[in-house]
C-alpha atoms as a PDB file:
ATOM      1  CA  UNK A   1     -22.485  13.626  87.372  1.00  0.00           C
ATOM      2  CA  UNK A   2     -24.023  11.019  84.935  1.00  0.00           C
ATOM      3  CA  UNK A   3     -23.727  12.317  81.912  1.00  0.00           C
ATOM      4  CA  UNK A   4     -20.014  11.987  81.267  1.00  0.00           C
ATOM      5  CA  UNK A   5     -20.304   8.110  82.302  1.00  0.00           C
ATOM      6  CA  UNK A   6     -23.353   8.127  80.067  1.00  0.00           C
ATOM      7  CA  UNK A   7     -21.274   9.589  77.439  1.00  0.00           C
ATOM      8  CA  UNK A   8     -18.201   7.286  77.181  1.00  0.00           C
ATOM      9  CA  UNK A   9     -20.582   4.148  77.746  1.00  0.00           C
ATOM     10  CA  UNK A  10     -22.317   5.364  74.481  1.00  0.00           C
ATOM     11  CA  UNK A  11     -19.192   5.982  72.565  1.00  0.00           C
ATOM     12  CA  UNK A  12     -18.124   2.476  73.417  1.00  0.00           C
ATOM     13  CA  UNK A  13     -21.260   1.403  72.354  1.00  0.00           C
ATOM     14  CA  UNK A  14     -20.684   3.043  69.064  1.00  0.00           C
ATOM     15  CA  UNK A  15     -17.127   1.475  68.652  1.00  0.00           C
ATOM     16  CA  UNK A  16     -18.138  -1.932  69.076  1.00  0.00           C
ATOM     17  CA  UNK A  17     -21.003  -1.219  66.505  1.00  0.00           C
ATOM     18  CA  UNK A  18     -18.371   0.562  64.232  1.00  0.00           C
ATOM     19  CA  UNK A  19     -15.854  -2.593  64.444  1.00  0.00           C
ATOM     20  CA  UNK A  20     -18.749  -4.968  63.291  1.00  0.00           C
ATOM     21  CA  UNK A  21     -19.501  -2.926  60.341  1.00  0.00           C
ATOM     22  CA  UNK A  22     -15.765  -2.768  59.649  1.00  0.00           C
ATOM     23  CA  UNK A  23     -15.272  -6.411  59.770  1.00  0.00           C
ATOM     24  CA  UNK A  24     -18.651  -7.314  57.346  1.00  0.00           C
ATOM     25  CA  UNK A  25     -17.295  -5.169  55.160  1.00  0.00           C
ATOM     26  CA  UNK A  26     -14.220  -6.384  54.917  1.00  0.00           C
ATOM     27  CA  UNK A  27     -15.220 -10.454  54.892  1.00  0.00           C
ATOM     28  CA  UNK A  28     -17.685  -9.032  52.131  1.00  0.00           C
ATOM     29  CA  UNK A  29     -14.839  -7.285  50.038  1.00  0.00           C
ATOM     30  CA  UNK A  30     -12.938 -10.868  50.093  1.00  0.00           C
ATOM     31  CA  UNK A  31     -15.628 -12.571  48.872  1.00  0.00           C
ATOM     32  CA  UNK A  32     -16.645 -10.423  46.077  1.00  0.00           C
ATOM     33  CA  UNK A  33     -12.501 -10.005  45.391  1.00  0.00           C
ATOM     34  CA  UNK A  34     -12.587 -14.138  45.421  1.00  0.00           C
ATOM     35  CA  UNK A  35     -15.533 -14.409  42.847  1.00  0.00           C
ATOM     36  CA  UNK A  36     -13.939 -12.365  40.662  1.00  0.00           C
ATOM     37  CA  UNK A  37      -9.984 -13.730  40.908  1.00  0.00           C
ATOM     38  CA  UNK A  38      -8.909 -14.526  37.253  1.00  0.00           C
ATOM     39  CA  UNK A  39      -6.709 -17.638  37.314  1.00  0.00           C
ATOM     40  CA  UNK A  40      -3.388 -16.494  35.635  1.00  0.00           C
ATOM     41  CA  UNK A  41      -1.948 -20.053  35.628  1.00  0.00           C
ATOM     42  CA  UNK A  42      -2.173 -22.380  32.719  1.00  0.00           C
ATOM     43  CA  UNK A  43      -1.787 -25.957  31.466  1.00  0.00           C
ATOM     44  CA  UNK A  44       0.891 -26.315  28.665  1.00  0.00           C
ATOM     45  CA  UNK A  45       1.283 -29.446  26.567  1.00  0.00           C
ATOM     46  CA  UNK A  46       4.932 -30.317  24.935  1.00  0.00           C
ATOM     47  CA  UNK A  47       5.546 -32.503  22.229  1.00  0.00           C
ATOM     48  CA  UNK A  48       8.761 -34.072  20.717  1.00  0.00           C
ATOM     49  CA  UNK A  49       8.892 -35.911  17.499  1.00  0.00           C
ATOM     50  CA  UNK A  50      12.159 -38.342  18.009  1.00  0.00           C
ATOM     51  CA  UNK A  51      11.654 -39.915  14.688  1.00  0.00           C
ATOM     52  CA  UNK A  52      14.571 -37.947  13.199  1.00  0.00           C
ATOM     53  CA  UNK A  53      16.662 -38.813  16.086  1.00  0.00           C
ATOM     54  CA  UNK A  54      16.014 -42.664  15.714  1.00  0.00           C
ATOM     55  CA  UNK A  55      17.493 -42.205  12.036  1.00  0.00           C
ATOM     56  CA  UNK A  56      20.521 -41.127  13.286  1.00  0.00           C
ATOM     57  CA  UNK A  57      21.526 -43.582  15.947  1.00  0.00           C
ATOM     58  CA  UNK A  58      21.447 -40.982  18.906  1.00  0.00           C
ATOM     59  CA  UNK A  59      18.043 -42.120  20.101  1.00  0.00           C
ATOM     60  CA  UNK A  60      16.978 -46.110  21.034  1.00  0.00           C
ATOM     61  CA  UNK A  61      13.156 -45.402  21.919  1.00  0.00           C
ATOM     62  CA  UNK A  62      13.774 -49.134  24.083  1.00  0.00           C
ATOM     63  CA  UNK A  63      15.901 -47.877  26.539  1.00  0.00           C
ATOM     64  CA  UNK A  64      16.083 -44.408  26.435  1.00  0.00           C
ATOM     65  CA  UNK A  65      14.210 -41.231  27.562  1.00  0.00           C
ATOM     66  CA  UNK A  66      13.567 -38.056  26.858  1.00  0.00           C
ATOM     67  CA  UNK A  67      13.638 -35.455  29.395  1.00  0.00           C
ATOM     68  CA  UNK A  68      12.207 -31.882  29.755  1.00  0.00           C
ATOM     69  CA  UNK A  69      14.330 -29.510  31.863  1.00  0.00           C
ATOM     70  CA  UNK A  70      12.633 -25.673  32.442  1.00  0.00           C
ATOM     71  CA  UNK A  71      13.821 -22.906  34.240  1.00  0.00           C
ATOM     72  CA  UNK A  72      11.678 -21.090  37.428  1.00  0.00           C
ATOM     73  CA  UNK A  73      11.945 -23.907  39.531  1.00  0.00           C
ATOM     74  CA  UNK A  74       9.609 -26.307  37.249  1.00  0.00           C
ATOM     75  CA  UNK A  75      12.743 -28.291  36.908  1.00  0.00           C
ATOM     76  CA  UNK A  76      13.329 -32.120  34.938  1.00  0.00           C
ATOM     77  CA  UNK A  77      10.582 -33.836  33.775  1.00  0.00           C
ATOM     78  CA  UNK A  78      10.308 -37.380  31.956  1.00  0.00           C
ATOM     79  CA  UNK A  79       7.876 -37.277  28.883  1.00  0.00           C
ATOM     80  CA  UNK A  80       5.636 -39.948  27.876  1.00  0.00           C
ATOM     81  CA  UNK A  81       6.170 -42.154  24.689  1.00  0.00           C
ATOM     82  CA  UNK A  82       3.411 -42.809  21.989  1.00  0.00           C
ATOM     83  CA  UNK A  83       4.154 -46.144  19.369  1.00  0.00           C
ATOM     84  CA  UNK A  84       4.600 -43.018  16.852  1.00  0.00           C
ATOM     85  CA  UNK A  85       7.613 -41.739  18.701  1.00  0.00           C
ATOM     86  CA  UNK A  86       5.822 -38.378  19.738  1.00  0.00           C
ATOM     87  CA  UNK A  87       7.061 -38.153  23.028  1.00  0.00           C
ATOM     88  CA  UNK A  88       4.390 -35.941  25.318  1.00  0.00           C
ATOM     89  CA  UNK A  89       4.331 -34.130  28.534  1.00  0.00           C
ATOM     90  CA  UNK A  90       1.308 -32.101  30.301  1.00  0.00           C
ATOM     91  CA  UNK A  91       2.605 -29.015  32.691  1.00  0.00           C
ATOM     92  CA  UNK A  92      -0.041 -27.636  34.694  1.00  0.00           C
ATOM     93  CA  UNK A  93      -0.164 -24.635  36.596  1.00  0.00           C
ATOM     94  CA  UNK A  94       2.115 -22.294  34.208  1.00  0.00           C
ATOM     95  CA  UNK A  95       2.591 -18.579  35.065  1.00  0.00           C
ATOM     96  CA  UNK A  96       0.836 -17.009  32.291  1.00  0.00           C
ATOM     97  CA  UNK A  97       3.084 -13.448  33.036  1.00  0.00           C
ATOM     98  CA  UNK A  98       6.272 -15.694  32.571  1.00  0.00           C
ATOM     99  CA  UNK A  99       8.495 -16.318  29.826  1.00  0.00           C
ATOM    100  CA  UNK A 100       9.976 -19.871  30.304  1.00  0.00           C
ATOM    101  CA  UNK A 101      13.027 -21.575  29.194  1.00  0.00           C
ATOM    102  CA  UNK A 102      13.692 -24.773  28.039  1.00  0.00           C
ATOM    103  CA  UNK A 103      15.645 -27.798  26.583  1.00  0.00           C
ATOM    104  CA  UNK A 104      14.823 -31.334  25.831  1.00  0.00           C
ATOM    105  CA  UNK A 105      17.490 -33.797  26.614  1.00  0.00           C
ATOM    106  CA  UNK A 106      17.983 -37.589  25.904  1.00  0.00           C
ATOM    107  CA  UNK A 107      19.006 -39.452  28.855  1.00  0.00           C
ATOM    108  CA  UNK A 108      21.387 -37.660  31.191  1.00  0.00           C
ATOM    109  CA  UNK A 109      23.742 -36.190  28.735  1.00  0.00           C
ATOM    110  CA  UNK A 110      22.733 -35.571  25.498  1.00  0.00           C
ATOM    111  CA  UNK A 111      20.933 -31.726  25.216  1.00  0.00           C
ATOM    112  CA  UNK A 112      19.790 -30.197  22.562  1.00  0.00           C
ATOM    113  CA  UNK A 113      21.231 -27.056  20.831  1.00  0.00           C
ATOM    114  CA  UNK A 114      18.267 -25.039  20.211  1.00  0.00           C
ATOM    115  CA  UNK A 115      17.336 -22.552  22.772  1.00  0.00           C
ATOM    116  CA  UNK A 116      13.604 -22.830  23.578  1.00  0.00           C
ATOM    117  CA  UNK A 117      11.130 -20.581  25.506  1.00  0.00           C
ATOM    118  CA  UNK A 118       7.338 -20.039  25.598  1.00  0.00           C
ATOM    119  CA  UNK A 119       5.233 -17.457  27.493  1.00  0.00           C
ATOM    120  CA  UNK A 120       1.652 -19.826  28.521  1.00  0.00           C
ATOM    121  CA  UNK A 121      -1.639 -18.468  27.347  1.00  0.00           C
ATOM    122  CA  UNK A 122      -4.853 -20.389  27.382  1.00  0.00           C
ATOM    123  CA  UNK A 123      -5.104 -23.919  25.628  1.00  0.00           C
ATOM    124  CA  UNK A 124      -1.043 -23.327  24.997  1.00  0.00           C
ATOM    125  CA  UNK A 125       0.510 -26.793  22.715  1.00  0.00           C
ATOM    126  CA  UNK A 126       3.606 -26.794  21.172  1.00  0.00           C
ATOM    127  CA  UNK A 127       4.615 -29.427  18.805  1.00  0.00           C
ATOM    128  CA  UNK A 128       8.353 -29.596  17.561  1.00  0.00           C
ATOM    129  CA  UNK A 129      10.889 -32.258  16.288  1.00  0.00           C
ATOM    130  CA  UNK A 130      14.347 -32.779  18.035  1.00  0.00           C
ATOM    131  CA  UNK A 131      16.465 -30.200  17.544  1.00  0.00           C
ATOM    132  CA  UNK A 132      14.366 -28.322  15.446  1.00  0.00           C
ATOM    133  CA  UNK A 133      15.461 -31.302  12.787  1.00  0.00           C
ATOM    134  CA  UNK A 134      12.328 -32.361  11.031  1.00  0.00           C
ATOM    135  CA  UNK A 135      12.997 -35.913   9.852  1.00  0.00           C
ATOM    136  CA  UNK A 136      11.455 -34.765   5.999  1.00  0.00           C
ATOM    137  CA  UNK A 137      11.074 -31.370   4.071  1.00  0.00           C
ATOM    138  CA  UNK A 138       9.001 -32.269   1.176  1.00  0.00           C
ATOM    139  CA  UNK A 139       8.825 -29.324  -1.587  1.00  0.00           C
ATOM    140  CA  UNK A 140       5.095 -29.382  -3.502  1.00  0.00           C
ATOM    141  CA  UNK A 141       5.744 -27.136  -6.763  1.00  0.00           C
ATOM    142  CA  UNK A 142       2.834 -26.244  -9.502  1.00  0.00           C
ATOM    143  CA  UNK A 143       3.368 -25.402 -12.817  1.00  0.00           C
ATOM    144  CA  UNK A 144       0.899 -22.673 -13.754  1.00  0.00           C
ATOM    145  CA  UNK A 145       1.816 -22.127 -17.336  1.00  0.00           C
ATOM    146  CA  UNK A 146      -1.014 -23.680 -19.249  1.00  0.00           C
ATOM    147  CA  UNK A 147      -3.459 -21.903 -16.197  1.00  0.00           C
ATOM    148  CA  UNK A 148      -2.372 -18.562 -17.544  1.00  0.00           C
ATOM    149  CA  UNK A 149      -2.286 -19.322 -21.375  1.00  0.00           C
ATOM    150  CA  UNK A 150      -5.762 -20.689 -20.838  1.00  0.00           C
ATOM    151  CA  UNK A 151      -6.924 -17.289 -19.029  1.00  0.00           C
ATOM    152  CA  UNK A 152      -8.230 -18.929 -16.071  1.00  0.00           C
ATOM    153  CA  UNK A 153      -5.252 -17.920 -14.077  1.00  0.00           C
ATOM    154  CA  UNK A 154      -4.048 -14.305 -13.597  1.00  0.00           C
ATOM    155  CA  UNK A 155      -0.609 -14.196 -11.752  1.00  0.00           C
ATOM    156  CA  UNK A 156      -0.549 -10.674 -11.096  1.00  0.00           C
ATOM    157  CA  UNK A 157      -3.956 -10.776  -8.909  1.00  0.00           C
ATOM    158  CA  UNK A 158      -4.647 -14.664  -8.059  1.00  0.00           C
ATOM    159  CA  UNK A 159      -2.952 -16.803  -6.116  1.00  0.00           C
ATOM    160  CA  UNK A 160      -2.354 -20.164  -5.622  1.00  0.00           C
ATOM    161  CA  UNK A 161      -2.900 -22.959  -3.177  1.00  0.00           C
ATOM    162  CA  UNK A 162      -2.789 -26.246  -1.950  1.00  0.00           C
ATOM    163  CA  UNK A 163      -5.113 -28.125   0.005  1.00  0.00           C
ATOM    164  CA  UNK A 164      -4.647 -31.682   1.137  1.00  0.00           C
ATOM    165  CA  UNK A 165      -3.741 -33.993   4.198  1.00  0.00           C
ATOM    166  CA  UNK A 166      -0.805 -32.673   4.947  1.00  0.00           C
ATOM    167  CA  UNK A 167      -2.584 -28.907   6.335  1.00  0.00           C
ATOM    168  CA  UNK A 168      -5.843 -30.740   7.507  1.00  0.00           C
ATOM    169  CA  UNK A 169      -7.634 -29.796   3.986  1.00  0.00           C
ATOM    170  CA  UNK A 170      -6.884 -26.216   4.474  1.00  0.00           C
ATOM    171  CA  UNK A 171      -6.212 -24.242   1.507  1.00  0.00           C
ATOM    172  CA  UNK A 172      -2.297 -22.529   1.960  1.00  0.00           C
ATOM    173  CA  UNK A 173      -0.810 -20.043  -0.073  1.00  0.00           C
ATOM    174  CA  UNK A 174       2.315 -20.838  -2.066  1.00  0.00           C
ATOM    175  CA  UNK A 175       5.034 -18.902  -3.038  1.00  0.00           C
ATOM    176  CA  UNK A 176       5.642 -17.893  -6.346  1.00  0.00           C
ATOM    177  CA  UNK A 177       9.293 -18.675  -7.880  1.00  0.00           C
ATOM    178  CA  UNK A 178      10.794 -15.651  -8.715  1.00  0.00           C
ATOM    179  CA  UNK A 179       9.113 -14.510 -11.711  1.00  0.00           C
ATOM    180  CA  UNK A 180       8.696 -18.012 -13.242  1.00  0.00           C
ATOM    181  CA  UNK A 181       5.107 -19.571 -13.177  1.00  0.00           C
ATOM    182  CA  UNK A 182       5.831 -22.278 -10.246  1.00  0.00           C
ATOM    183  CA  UNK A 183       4.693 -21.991  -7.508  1.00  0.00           C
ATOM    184  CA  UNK A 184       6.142 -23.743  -4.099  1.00  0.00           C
ATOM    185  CA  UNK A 185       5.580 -24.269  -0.460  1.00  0.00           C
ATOM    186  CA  UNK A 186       7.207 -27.225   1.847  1.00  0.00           C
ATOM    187  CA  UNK A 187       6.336 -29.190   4.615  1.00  0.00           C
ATOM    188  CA  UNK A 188       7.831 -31.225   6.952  1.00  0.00           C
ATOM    189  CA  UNK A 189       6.138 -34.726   6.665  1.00  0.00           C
ATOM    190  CA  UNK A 190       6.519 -38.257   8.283  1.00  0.00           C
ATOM    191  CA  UNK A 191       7.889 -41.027   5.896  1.00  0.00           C
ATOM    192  CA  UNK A 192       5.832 -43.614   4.889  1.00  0.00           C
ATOM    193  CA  UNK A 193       2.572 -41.273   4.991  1.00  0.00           C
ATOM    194  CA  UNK A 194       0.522 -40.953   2.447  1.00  0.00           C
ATOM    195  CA  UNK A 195      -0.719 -37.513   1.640  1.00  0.00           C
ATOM    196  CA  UNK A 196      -3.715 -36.702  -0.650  1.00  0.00           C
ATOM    197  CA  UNK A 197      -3.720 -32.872  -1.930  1.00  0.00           C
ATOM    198  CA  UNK A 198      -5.176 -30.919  -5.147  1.00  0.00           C
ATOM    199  CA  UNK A 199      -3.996 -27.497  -6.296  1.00  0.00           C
ATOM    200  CA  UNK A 200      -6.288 -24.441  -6.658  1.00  0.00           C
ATOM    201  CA  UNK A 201      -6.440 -20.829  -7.976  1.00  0.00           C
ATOM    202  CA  UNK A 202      -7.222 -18.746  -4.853  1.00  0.00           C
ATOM    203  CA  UNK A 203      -9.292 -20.644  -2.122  1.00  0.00           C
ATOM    204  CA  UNK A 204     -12.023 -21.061  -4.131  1.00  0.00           C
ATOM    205  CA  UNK A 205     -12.847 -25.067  -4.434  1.00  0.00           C
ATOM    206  CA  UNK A 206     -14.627 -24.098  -7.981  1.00  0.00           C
ATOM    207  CA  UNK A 207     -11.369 -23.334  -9.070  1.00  0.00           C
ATOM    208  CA  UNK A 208      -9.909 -26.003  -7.375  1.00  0.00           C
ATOM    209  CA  UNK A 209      -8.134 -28.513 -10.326  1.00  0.00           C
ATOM    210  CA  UNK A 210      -8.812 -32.146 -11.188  1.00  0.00           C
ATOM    211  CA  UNK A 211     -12.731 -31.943 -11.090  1.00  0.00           C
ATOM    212  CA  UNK A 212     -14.315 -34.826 -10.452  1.00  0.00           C
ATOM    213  CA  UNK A 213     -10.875 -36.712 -10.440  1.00  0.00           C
ATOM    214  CA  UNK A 214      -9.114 -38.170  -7.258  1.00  0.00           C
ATOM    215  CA  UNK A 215      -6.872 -36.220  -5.535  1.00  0.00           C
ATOM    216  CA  UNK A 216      -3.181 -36.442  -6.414  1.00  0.00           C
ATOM    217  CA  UNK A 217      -1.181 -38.971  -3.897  1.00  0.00           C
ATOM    218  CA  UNK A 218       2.269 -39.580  -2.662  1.00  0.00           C
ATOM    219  CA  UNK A 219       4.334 -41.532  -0.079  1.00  0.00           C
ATOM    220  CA  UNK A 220       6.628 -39.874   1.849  1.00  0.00           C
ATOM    221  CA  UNK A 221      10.184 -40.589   1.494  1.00  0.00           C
ATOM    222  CA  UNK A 222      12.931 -41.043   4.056  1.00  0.00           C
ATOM    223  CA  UNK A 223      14.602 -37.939   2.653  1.00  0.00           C
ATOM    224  CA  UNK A 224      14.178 -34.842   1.258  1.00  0.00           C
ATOM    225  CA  UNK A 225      11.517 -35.076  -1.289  1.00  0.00           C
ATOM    226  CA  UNK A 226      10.577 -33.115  -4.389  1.00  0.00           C
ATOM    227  CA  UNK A 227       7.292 -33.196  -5.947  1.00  0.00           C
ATOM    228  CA  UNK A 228       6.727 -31.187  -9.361  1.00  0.00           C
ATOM    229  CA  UNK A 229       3.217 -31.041 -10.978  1.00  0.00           C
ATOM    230  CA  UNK A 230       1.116 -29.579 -13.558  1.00  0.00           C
ATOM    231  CA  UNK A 231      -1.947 -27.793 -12.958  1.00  0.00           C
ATOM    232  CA  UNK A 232      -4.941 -29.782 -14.075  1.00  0.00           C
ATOM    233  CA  UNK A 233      -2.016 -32.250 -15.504  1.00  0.00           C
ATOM    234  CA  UNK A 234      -1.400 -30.625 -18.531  1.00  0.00           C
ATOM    235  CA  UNK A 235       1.807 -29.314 -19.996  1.00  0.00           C
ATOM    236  CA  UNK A 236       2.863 -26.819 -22.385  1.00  0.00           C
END
């Protein structure tokens, strides 16, 4: 008559013991599923250049702002002004799996055209003017003539490029001009900056021009700006 008691007592037994395995595996799997969570959310930093704005009478930096306004419910921000009129904002906790939308706006009523969107990946900056309006486009162009005469420069295989100030001394590629022997690439560039820059055949600095001479130099204008110049300064 004691065995059947004997027999449910022990499955009970074995229940309880069952439930507490159960459960440390389970607080286990969350811990181990914790520790190795990858955090899908990042920080984004905007900036706005409102220099080009100034110049046309639609921005006072004194009394205005500049807002940021972003869809999925990050909503209207004020950004942050710098003496150089790069305005800044730091968004934290981005959805990296989202594509966002966006506008800057000055004051209440005055948006931009542009359309604007960014997906967020690690260490994610964006730098950008109003509008898309760049306040200068200055136009470097090299005349390789007397490089190729000379045999030094081979237009078919070598290419050229510029390396100054203006791309943080490194070397960029410039397009040739149709089949002529300039060769051109532009930039948009602050006024009343002074860039330093050499040319140079490929990105080899041995081949860069102007040995042992300073590097070339110009201001920044207000406007568009063209710059023409001779490889190693001479003409032919």
């Amino acid at each position: 008559m004691n065995a059947p008691f004997n027999h449910y007592r022990l499955s009970g037994r074995m229940l309880v013991l069952l439930s507490l395995i159960c459960g440390f595996m389970l607080v286990s799997g969350l811990r181990v599923a914790g520790q190795g969570r990858i955090d899908t959310t990042f920080s984004v930093t905007l900036k706005v250049n409102m220099n080009k704005a100034i110049s046309q009478g639609i921005f006072l930096p004194d009394s205005d702002r500049v807002y940021l306004i972003m869809d999925h419910g990050v909503g209207i921000h004020v950004l942050v002004p710098s003496p150089d009129q790069v305005y800044t904002l730091l968004l934290s906790a981005l959805d990296s799996g989202v594509t966002y939308t966006y506008k800057f706006r000055i004051n209440d009523t005055l948006w931009e055209t542009v359309n604007r969107n960014l997906t967020p990946v690690k260490g994610t900056s964006v730098s950008t003017w109003w509008n898309n309006i760049p306040l200068n486009n200055t136009t470097f162009t090299v005349n390789m003539t007397y490089a190729a005469a000379s045999g030094i420069f081979h237009p078919a295989t070598d290419s050229v490029m510029i390396s100054g100030t203006m791309n943080s001394k490194i070397p960029a590629k410039m397009q040739r001009v149709d089949t002529s022997l300039r060769y051109r690439i532009t930039y948009p560039l602050n006024p009343g900056d002074v860039e330093l820059y050499k040319y140079r055949i490929n990105a080899d600095t041995l081949t860069e021009e102007l040995t042992g001479k300073p590097d070339r130099r110009i201001r920044i204008a207000d406007t568009t700006l063209q710059v023409l110049n001779f490889f190693n300064n001479i003409f032919l």
